[in-house]
N, C-alpha and C. Protein backbone atom coordinates (compact mmCIF):
# COMPACT_ATOMS: atom_id res chain seq x y z
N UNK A 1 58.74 199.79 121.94
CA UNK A 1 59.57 200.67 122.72
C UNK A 1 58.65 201.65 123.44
N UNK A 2 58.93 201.70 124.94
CA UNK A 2 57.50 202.54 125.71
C UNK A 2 58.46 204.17 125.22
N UNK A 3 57.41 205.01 125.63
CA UNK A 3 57.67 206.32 125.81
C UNK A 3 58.97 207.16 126.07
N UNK A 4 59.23 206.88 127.26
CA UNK A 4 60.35 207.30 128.26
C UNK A 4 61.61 206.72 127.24
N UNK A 5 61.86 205.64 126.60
CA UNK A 5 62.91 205.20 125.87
C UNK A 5 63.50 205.40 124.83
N UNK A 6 61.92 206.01 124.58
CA UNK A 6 61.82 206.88 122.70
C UNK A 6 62.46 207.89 122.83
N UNK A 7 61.79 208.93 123.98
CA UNK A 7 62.53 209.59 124.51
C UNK A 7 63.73 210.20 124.77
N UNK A 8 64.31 208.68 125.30
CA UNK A 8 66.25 208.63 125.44
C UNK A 8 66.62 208.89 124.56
N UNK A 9 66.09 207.94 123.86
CA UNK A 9 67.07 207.63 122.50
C UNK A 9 67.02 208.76 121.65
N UNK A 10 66.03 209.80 121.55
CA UNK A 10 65.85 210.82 120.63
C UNK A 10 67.17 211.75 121.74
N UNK A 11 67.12 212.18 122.87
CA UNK A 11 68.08 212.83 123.01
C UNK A 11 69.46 212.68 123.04
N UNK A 12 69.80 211.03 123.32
CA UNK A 12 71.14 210.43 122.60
C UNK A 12 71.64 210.80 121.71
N UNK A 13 70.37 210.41 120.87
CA UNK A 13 70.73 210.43 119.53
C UNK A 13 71.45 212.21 119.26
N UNK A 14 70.68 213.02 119.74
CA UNK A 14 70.89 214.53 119.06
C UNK A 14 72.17 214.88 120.17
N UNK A 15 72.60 213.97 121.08
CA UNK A 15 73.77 214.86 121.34
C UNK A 15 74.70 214.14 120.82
N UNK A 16 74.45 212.98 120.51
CA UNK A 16 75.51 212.47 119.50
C UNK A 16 76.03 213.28 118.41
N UNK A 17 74.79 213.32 117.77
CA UNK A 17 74.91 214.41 116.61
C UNK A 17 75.92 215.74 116.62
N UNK A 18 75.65 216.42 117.71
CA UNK A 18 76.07 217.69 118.61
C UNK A 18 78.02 217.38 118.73
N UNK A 19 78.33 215.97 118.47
CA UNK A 19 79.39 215.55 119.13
C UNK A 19 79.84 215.03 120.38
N UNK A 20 78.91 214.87 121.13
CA UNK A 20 78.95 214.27 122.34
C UNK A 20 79.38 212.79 122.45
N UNK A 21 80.69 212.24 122.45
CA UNK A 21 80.76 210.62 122.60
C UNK A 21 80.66 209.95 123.64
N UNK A 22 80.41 210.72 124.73
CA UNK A 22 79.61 209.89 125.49
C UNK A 22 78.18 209.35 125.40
N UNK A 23 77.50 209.72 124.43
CA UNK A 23 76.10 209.45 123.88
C UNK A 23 75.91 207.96 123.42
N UNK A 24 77.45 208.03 122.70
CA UNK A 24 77.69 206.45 122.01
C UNK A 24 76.97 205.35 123.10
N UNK A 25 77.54 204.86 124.02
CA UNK A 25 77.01 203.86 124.53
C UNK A 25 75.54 203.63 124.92
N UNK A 26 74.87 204.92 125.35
CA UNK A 26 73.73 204.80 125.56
C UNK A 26 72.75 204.71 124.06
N UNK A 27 72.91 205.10 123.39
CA UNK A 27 72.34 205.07 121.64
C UNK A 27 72.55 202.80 121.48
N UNK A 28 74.05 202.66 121.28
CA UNK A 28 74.30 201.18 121.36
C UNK A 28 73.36 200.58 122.21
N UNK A 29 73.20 200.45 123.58
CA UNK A 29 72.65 199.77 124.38
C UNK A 29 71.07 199.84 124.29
N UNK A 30 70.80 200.56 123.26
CA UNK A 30 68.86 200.97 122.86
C UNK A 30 69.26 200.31 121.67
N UNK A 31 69.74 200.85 120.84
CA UNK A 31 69.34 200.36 119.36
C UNK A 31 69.73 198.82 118.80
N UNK A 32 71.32 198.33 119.48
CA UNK A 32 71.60 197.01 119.07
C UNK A 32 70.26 196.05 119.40
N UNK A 33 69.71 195.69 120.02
CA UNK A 33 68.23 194.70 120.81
C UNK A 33 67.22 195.36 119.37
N UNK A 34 66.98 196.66 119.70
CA UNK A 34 66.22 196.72 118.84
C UNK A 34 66.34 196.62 116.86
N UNK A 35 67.18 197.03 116.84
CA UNK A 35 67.60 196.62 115.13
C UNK A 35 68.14 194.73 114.95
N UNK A 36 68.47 193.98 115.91
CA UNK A 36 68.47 192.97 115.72
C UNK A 36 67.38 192.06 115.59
N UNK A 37 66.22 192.75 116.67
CA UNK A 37 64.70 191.99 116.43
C UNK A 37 64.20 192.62 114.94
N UNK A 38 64.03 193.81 114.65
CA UNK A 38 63.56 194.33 113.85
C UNK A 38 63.91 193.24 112.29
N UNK A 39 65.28 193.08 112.48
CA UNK A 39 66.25 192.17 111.04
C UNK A 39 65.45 190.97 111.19
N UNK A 40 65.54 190.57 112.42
CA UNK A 40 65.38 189.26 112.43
C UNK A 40 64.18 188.88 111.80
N UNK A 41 62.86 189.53 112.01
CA UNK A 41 61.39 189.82 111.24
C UNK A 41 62.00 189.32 110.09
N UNK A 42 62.23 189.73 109.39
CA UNK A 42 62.64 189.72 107.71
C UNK A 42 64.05 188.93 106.85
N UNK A 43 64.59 188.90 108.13
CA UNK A 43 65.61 187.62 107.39
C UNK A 43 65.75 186.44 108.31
N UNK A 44 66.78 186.03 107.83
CA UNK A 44 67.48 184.35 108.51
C UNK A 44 68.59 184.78 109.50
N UNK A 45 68.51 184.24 110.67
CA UNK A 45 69.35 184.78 111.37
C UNK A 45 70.72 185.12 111.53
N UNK A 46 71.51 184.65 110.49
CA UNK A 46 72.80 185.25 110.36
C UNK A 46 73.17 186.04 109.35
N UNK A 47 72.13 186.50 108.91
CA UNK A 47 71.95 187.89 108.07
C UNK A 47 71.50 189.27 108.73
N UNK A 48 70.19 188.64 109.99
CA UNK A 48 70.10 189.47 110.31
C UNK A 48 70.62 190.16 111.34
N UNK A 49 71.90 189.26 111.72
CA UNK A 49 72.72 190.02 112.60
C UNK A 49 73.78 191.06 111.90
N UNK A 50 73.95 190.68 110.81
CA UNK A 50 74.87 190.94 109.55
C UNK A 50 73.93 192.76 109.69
N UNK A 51 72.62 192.73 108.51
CA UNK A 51 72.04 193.83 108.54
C UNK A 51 71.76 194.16 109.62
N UNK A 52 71.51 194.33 110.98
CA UNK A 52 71.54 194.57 111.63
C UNK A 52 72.55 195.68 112.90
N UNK A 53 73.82 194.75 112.18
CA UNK A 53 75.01 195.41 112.65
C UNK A 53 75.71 196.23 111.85
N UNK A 54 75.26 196.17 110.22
CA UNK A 54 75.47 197.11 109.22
C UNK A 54 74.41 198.62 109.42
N UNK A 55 73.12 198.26 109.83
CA UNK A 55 72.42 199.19 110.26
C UNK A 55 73.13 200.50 111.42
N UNK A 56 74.08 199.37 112.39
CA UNK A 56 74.50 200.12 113.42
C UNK A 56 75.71 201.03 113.29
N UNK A 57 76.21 200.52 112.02
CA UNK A 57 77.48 201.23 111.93
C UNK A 57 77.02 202.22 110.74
N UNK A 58 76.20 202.17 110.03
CA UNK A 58 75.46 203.75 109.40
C UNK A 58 74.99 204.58 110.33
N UNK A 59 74.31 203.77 111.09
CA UNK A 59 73.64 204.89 112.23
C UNK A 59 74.77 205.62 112.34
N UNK A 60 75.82 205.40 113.55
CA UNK A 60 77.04 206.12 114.54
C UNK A 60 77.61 206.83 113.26
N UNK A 61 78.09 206.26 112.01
CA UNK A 61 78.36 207.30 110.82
C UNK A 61 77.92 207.91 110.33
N UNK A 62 76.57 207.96 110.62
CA UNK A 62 75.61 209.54 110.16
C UNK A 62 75.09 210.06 110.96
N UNK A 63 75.38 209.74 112.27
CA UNK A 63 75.31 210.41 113.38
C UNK A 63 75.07 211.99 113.30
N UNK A 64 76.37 212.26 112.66
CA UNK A 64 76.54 213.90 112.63
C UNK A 64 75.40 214.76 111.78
N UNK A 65 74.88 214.13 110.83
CA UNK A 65 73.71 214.60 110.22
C UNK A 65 72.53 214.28 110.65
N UNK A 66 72.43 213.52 111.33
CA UNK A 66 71.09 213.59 112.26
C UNK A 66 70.24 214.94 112.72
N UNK A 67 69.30 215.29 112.42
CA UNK A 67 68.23 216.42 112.16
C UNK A 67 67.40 216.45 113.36
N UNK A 68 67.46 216.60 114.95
CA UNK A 68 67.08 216.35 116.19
C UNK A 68 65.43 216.48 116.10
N UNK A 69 65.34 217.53 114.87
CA UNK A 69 63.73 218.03 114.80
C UNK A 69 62.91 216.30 114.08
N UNK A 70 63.67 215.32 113.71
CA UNK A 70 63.34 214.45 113.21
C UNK A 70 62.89 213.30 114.31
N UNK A 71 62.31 212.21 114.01
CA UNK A 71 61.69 210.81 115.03
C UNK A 71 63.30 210.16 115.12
N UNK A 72 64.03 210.26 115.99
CA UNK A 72 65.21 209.09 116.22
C UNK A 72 64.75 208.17 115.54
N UNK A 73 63.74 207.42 116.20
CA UNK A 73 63.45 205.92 116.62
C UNK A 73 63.40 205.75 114.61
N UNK A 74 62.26 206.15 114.59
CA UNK A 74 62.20 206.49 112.52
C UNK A 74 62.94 206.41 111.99
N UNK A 75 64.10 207.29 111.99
CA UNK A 75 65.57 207.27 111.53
C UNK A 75 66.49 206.42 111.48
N UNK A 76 66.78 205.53 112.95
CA UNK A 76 67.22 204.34 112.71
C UNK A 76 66.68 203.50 111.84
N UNK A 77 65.57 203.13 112.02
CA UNK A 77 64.54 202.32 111.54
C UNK A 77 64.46 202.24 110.11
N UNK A 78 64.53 203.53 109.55
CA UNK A 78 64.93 203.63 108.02
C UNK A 78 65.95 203.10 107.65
N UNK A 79 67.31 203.48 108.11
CA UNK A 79 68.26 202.92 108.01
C UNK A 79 68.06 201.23 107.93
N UNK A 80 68.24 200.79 108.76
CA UNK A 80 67.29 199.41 109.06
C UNK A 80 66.91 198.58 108.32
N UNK A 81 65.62 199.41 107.34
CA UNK A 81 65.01 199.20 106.65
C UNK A 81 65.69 198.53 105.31
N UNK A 82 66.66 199.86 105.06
CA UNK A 82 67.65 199.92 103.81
C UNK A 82 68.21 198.64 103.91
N UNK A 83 69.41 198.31 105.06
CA UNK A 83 69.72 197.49 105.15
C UNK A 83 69.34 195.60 104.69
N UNK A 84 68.33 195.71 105.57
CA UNK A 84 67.24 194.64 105.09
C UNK A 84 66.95 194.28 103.83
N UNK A 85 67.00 195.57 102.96
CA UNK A 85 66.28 195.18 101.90
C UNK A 85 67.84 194.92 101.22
N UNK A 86 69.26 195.50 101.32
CA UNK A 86 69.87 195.21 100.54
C UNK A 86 70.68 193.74 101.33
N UNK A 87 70.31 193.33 101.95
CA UNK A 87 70.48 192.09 102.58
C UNK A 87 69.51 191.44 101.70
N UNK A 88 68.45 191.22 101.21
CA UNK A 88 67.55 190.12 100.87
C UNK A 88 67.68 190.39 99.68
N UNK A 89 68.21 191.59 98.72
CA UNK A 89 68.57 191.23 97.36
C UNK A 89 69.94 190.31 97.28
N UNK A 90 71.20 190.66 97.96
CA UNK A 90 71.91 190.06 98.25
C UNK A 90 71.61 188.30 97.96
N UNK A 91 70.76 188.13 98.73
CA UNK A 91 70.02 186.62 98.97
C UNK A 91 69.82 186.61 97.65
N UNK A 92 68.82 187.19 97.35
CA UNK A 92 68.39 186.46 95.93
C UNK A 92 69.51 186.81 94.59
N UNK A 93 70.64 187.67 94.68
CA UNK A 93 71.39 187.36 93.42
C UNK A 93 72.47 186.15 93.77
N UNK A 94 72.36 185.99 95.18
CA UNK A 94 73.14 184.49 94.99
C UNK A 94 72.05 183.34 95.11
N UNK A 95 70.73 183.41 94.91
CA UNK A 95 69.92 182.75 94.74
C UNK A 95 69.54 181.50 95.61
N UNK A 96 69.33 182.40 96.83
CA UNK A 96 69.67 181.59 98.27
C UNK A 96 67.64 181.23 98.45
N UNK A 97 67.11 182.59 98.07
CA UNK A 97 65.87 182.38 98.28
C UNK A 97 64.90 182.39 96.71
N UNK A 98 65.40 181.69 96.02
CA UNK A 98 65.05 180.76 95.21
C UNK A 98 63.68 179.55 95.61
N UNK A 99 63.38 179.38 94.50
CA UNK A 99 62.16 178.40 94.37
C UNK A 99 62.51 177.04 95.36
N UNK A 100 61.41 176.10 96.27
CA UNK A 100 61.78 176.02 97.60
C UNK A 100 61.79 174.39 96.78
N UNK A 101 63.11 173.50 97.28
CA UNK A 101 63.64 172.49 97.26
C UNK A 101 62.17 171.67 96.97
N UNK A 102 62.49 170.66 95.58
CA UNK A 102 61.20 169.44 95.94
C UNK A 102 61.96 167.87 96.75
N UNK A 103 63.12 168.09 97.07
CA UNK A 103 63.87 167.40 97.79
C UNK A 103 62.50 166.81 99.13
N UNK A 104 62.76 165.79 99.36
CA UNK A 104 62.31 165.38 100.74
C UNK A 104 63.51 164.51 101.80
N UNK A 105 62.85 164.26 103.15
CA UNK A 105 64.16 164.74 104.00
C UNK A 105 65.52 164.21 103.79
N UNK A 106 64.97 162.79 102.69
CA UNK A 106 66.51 161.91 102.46
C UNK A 106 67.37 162.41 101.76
N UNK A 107 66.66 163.94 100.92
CA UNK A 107 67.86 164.43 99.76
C UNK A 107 67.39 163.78 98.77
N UNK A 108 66.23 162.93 98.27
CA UNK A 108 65.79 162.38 97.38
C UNK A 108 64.38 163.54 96.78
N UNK A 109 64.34 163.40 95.64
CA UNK A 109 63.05 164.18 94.99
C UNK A 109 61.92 163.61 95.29
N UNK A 110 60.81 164.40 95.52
CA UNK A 110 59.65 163.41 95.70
C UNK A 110 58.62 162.90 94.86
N UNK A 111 57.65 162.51 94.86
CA UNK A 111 56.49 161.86 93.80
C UNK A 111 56.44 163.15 92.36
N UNK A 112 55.84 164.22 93.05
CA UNK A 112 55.78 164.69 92.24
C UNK A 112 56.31 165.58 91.53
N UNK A 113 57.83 165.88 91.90
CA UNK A 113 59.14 166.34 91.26
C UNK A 113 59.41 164.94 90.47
N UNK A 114 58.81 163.70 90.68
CA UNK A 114 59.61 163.00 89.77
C UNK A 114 58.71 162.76 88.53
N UNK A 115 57.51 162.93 88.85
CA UNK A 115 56.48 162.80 87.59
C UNK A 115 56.82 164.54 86.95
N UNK A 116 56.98 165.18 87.11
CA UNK A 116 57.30 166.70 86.87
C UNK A 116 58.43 166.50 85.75
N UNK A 117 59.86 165.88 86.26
CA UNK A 117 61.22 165.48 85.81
C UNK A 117 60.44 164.65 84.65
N UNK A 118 60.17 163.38 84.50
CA UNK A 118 59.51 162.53 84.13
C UNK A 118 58.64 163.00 82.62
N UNK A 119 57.87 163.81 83.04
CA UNK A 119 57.14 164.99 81.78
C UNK A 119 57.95 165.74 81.19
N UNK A 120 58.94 166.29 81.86
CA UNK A 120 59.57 167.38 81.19
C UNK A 120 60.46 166.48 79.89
N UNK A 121 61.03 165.26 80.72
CA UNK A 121 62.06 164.77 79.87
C UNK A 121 61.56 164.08 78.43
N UNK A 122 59.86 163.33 78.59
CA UNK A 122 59.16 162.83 77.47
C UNK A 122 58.73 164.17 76.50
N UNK A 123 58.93 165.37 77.04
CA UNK A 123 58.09 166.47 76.24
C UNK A 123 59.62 166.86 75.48
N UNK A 124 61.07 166.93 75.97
CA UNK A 124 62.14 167.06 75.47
C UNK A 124 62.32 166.34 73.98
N UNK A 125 62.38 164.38 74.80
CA UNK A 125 61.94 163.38 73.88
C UNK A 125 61.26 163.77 72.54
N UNK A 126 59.78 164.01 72.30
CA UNK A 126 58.87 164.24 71.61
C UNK A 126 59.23 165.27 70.51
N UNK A 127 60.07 166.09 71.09
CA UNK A 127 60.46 167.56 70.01
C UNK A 127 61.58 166.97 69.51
N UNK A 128 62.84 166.48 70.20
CA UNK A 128 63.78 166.17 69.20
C UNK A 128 63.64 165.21 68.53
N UNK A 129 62.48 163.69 68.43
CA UNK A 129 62.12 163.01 67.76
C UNK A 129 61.95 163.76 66.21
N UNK A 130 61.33 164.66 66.44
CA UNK A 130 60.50 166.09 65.02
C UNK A 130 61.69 166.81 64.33
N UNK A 131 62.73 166.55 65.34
CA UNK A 131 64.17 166.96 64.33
C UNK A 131 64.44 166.08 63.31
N UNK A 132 65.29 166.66 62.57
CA UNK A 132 66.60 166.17 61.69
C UNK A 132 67.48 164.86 62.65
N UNK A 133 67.95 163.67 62.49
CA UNK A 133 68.72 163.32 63.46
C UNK A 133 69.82 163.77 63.44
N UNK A 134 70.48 164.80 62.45
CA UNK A 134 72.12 165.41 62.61
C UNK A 134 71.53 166.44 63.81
N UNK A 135 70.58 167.11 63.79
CA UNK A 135 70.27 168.04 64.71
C UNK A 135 70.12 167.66 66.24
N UNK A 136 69.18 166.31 66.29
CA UNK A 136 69.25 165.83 67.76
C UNK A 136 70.49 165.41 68.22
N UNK A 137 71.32 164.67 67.21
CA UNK A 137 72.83 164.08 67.72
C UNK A 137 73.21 165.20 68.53
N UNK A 138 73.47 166.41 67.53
CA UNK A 138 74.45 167.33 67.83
C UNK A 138 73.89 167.68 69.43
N UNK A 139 72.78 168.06 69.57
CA UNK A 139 72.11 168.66 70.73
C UNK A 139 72.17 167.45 71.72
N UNK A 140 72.07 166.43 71.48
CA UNK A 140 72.33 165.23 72.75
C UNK A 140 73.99 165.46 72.92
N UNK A 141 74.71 165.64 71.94
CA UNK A 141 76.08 165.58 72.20
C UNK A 141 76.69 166.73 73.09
N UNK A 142 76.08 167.80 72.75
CA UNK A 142 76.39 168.92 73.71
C UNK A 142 75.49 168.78 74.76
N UNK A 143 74.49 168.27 75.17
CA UNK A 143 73.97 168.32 76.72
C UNK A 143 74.95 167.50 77.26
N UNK A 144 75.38 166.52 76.66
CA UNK A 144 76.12 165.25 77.33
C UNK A 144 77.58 166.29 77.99
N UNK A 145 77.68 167.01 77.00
CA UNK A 145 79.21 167.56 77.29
C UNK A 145 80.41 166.80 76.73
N UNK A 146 79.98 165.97 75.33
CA UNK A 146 80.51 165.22 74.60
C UNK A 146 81.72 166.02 73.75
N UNK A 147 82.87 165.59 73.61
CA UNK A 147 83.77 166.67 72.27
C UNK A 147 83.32 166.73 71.05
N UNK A 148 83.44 167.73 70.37
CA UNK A 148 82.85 167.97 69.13
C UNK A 148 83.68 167.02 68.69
N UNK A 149 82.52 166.71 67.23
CA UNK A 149 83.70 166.06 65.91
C UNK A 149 83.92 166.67 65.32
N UNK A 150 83.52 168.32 65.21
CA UNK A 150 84.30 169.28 64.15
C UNK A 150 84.66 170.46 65.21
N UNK A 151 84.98 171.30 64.64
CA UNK A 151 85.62 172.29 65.11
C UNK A 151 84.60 173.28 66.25
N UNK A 152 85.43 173.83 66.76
CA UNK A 152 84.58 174.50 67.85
C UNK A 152 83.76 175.35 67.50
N UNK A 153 83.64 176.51 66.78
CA UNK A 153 83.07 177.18 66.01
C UNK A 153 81.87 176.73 65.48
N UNK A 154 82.34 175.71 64.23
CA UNK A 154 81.51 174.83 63.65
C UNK A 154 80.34 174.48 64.28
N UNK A 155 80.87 173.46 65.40
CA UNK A 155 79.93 173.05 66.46
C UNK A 155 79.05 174.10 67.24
N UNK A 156 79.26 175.05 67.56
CA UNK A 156 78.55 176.11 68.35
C UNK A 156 77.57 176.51 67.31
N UNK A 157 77.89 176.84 65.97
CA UNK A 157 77.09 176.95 65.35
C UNK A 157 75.99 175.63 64.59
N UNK A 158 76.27 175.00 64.50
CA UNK A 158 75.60 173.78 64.67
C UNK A 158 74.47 173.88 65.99
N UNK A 159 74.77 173.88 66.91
CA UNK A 159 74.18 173.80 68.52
C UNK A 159 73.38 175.27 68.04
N UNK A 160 73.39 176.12 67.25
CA UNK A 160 73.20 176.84 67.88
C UNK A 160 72.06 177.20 66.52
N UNK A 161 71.85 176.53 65.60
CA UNK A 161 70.99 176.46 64.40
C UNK A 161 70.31 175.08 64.86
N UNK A 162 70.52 173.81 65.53
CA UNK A 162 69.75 172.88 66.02
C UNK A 162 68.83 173.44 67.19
N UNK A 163 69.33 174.15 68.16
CA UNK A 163 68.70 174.66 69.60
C UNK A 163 67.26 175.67 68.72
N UNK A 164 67.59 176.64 67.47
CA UNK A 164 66.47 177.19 66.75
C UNK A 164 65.16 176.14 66.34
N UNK A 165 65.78 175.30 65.89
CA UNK A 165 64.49 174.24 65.22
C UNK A 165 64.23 173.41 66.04
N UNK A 166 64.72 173.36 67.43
CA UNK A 166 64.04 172.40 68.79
C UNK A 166 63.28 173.23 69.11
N UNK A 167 63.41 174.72 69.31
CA UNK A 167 62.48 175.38 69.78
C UNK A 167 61.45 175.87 69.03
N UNK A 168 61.05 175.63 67.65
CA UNK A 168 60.57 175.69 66.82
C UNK A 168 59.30 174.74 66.72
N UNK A 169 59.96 173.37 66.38
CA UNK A 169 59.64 171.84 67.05
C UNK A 169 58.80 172.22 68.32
N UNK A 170 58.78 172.57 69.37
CA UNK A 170 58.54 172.76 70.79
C UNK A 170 57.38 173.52 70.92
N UNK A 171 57.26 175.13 70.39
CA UNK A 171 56.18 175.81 70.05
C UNK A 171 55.21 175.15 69.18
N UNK A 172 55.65 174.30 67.88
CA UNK A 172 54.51 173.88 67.12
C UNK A 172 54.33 172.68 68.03
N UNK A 173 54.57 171.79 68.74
CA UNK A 173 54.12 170.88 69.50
C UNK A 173 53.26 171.18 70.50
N UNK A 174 53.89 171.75 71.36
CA UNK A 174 53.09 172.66 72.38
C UNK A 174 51.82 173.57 71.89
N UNK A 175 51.34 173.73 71.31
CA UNK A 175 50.57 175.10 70.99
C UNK A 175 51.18 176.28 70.46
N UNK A 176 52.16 176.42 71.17
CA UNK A 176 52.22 178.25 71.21
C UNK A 176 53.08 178.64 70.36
N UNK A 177 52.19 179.78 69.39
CA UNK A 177 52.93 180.47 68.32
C UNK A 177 54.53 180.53 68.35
C-alpha cells in the first residue's frame, strides 16, 4: 500500500470513528482487496474470504474505538491477523489440515503407505499372538464390531483388561519400558 493510501485510510478510518458514515465506503473500498490478499497468504481460498470478511465486519464494529493516534493500516491488520489465526484453528479442530493424504491420484494408497499398513498390521499380529487367546478373541471381536457373547459391561471390561496386556505385550516387544 503506497503512502498517499495509508494516508486515506488512516483518515477514514478516524472519521469513521468520529461517526462519520460517509467514511464507510471509502474504508470498504481500501480494506476489502487488501484483507482478502492478506487471508489469502495463509489460508485456502474459501476461508480466506470467510476471515477476511469476518475481519471486515470487526473492523466497521470497532470502528468507534479506533484510537486515530494509532497506524490504521496496523489495526486492521491485527484484526486480520486474529481472524486468520482463528480460521486455521477452526481447520485443524475439524481436522481439515491434518497429516497430508498417502492416497495417490486413483484414491488408492501408495507403495509405501502399503508397506507402512503392511508393518503396522504384522507388528499388531506379533503382540496378540503373546496374548492369552480369550484375550485376542475378545479384542479381534471388538475391532470387528462383532456382538458380545456376554453382557455389555462384562465385555467392556474384558476389552478393556485385554487392550492392558496388548499394550503390555507391545512395550515388551517393542523395546520400550
Amino acid at each position: 500500500m503506497d503512502r498517499a493510501r495509508r494516508e486515506a485510510l488512516q483518515g477514514d478510518l478516524a472519521r469513521l470513528a468520529d461517526g462519520d458514515r460517509d467514511a464507510f465506503h471509502p474504508v470498504f473500498v481500501c480494506l476489502w482487496p487488501l484483507l482478502r490478499g492478506f487471508a489469502s497468504r495463509y489460508l485456502p481460498a474459501g476461508d480466506a474470504e470467510d476471515a477476511a470478511q469476518e475481519a471486515l465486519v470487526k473492523v466497521f464494529a470497532r470502528a468507534a474505538v479506533f484510537d486515530a493516534r494509532r497506524d490504521a493500516l496496523h489495526w486492521t491488520l491485527g484484526i486480520a491477523a486474529y481472524e486468520i489465526k482463528t480460521a486455521r484453528r477452526r481447520r485443524q479442530r475439524r481436522r481439515e489440515d491434518g497429516e497430508p493424504s498417502a492416497e495417490i491420484g486413483d484414491g488408492h494408497l501408495g507403495p509405501e503407505a502399503l508397506a507402512i499398513a503392511k508393518e503396522r498390521e504384522d507388528a499388531i499380529a506379533a503382540a496378540l499372538a503373546l496374548l492369552d487367546p480369550a484375550d485376542a478373541a475378545t479384542l479381534r471381536a471388538y475391532a470387528a464390531g462383532d456382538p458380545p457373547p456376554v453382557k455389555g459391561a462384562t465385555f467392556r471390561k474384558r476389552v478393556q483388561r485385554a487392550l492392558a496386556r496388548l499394550r503390555l505385550a507391545w512395550r515388551i516387544d517393542h523395546g520400550r519400558p
